[in-house]
N, C-alpha and C. Protein backbone atom coordinates (compact mmCIF):
# COMPACT_ATOMS: atom_id res chain seq x y z
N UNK A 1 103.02 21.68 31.45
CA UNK A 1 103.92 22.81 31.44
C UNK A 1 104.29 23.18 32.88
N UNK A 2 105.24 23.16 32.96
CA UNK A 2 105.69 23.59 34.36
C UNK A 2 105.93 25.43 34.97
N UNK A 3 105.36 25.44 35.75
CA UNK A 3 104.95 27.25 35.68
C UNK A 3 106.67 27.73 36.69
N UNK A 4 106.85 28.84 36.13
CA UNK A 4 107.96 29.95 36.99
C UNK A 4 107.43 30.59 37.92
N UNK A 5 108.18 30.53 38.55
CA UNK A 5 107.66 31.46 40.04
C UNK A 5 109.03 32.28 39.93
N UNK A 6 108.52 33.83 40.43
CA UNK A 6 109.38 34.83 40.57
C UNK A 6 108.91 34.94 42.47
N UNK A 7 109.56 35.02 43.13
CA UNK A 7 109.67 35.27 44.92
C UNK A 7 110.03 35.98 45.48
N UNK A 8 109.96 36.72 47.03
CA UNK A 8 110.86 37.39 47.36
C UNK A 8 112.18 35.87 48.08
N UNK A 9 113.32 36.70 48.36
CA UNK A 9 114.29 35.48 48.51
C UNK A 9 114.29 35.68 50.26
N UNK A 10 114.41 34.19 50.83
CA UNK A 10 113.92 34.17 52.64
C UNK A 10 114.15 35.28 53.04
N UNK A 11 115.26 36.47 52.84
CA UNK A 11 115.65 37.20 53.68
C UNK A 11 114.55 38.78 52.86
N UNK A 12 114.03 39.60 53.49
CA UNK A 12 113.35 40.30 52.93
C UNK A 12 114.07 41.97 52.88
N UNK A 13 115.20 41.33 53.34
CA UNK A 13 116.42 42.57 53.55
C UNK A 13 116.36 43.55 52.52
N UNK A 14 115.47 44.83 52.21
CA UNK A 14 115.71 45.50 51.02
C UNK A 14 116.72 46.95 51.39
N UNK A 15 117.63 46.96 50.63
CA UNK A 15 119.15 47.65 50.58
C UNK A 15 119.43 48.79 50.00
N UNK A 16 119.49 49.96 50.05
CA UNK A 16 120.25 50.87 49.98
C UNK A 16 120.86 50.90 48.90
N UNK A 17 121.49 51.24 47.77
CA UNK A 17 122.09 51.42 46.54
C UNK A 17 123.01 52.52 46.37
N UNK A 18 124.04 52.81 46.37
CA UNK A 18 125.04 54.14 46.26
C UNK A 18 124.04 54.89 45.00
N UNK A 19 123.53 54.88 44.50
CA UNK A 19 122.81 55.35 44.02
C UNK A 19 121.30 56.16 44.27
N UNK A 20 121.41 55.39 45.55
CA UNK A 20 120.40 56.06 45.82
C UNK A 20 118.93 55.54 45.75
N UNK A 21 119.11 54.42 44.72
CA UNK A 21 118.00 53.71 44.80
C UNK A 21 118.04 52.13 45.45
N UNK A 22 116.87 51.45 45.56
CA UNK A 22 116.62 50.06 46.59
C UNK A 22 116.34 49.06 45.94
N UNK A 23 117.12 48.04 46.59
CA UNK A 23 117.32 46.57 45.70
C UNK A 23 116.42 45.54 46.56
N UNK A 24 115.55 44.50 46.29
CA UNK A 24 114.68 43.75 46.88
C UNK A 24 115.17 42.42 46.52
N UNK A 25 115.87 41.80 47.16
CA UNK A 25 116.24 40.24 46.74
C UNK A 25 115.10 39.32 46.01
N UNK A 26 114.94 39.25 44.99
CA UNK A 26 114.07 38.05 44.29
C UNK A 26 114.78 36.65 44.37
N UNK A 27 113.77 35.25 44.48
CA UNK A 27 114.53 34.37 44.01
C UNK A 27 113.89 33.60 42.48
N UNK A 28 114.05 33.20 41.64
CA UNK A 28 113.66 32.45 40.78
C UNK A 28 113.59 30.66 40.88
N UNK A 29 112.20 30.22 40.56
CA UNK A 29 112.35 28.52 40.76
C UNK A 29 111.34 28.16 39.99
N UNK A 30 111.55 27.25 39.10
CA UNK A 30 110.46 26.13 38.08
C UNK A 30 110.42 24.98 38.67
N UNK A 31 108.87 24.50 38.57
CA UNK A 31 108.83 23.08 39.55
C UNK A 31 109.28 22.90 41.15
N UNK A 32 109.27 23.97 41.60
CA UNK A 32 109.41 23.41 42.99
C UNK A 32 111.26 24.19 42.80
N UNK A 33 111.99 23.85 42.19
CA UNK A 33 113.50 23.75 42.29
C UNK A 33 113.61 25.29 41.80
N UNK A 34 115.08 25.51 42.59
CA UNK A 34 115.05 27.20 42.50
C UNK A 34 116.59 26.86 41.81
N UNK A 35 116.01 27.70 40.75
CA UNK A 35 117.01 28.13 40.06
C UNK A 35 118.08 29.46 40.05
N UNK A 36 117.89 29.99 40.74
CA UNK A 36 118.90 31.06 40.56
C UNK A 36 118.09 32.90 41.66
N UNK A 37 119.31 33.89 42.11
CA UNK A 37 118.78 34.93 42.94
C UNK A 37 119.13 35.56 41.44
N UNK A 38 118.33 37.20 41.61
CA UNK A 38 118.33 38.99 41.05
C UNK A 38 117.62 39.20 42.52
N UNK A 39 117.65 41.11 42.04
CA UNK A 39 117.34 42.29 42.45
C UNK A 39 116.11 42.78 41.78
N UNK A 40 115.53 43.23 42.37
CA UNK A 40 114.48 44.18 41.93
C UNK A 40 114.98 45.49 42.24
N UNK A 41 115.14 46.22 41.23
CA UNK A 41 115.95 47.54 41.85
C UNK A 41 114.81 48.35 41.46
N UNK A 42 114.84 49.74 42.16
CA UNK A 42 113.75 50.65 42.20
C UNK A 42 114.30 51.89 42.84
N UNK A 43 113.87 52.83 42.52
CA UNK A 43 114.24 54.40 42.18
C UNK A 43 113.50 54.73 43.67
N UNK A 44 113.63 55.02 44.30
CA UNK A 44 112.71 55.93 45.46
C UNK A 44 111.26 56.38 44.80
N UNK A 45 111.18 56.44 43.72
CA UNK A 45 109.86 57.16 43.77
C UNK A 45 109.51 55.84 43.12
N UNK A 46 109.98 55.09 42.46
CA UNK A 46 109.32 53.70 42.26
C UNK A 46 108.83 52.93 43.37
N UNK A 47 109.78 52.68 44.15
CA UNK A 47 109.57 52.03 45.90
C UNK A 47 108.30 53.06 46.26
N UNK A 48 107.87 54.40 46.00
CA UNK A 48 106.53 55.00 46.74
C UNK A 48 105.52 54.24 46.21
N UNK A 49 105.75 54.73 44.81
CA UNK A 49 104.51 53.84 43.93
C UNK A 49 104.34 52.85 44.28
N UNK A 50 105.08 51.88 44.53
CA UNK A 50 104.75 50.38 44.64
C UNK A 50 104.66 49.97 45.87
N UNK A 51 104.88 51.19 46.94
CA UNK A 51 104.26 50.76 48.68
C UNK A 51 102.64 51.36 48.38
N UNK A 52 102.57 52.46 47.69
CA UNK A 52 101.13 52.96 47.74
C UNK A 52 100.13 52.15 47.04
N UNK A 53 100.89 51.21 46.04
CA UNK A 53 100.19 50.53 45.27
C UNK A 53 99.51 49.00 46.36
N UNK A 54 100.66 48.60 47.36
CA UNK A 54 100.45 47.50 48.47
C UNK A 54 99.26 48.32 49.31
N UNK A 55 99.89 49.51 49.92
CA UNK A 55 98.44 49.99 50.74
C UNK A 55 97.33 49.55 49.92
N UNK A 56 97.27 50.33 49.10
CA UNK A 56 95.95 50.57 48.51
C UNK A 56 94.91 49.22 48.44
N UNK A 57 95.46 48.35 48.10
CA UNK A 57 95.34 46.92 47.54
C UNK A 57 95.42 45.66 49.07
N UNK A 58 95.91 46.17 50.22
CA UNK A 58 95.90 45.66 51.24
C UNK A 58 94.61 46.08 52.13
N UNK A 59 94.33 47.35 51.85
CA UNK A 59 93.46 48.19 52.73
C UNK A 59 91.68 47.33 53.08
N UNK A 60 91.43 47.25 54.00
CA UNK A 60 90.03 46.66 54.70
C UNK A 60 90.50 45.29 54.87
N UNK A 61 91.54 44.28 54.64
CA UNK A 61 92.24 42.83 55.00
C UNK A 61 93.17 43.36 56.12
N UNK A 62 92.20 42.23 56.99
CA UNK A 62 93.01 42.10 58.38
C UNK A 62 94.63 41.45 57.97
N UNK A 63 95.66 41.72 58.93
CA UNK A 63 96.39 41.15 58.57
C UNK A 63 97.05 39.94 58.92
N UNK A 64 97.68 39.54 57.95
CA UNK A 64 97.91 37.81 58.74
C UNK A 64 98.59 38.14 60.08
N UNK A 65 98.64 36.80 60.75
CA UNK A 65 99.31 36.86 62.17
C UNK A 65 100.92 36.94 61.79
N UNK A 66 101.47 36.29 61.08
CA UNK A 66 103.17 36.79 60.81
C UNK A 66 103.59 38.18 59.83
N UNK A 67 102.44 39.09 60.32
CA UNK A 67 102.55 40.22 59.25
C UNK A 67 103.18 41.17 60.25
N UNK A 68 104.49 42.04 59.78
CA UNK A 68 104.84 43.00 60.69
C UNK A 68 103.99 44.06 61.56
N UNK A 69 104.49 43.97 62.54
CA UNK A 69 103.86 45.03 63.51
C UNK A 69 103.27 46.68 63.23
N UNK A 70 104.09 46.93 61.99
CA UNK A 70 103.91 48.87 60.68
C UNK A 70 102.54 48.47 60.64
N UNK A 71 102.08 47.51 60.14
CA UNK A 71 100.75 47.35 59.56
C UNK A 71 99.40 47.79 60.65
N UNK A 72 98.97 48.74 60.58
CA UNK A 72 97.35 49.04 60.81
C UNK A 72 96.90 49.13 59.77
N UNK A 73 95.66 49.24 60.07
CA UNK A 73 94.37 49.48 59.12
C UNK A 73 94.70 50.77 58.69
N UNK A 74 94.50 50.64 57.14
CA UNK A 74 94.99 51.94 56.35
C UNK A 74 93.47 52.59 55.72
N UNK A 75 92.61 53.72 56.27
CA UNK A 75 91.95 54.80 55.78
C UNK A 75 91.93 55.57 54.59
N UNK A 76 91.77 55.62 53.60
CA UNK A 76 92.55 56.78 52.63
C UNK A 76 90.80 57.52 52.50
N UNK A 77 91.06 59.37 52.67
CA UNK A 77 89.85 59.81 52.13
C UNK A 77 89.22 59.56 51.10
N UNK A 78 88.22 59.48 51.21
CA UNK A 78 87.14 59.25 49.45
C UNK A 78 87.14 58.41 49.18
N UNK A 79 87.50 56.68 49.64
CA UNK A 79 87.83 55.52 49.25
C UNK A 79 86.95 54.87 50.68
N UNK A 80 86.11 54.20 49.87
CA UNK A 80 85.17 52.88 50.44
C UNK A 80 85.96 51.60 51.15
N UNK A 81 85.58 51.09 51.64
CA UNK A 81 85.70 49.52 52.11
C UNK A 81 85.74 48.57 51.77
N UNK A 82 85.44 47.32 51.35
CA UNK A 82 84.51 46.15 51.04
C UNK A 82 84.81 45.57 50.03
């Protein structure tokens, strides 16, 4: 069986929406071969959730060496390490 991969697409450009909400370029590819771009669109308070959800889940991992410069070590009170 050949598995789907959902990606972000090379450019990590996430956009602005007259609406108000933010679009994240996905690309789609089976086997290696890419089949086709979408959007991940998201509401502002969706985009919080789902950066707080990356903190959270990133937090005590050093970060890789091609990881943007935003990234320090993230603290949250009442929350352990390890």
């Amino acid at each position: 069986m050949t598995e789907w991969q959902i990606s972000h697409a090379q450019e990590w450009a996430v956009r602005r929406l007259n609406d108000g909400s933010l679009a994240l370029p996905l690309q789609i590819s089976r086997g290696g071969q890419l089949l086709g771009a979408s959007e991940l669109r998201l509401t502002p308070t969706a985009a919080e959730h789902l950066h707080a959800a990356l903190c959270y889940a990133l937090d005590g991992q050093s970060p890789p060496t091609a990881a943007p410069d935003c990234r320090k070590q993230i603290r949250y009170p009442g929350r352990r390490s390890g």
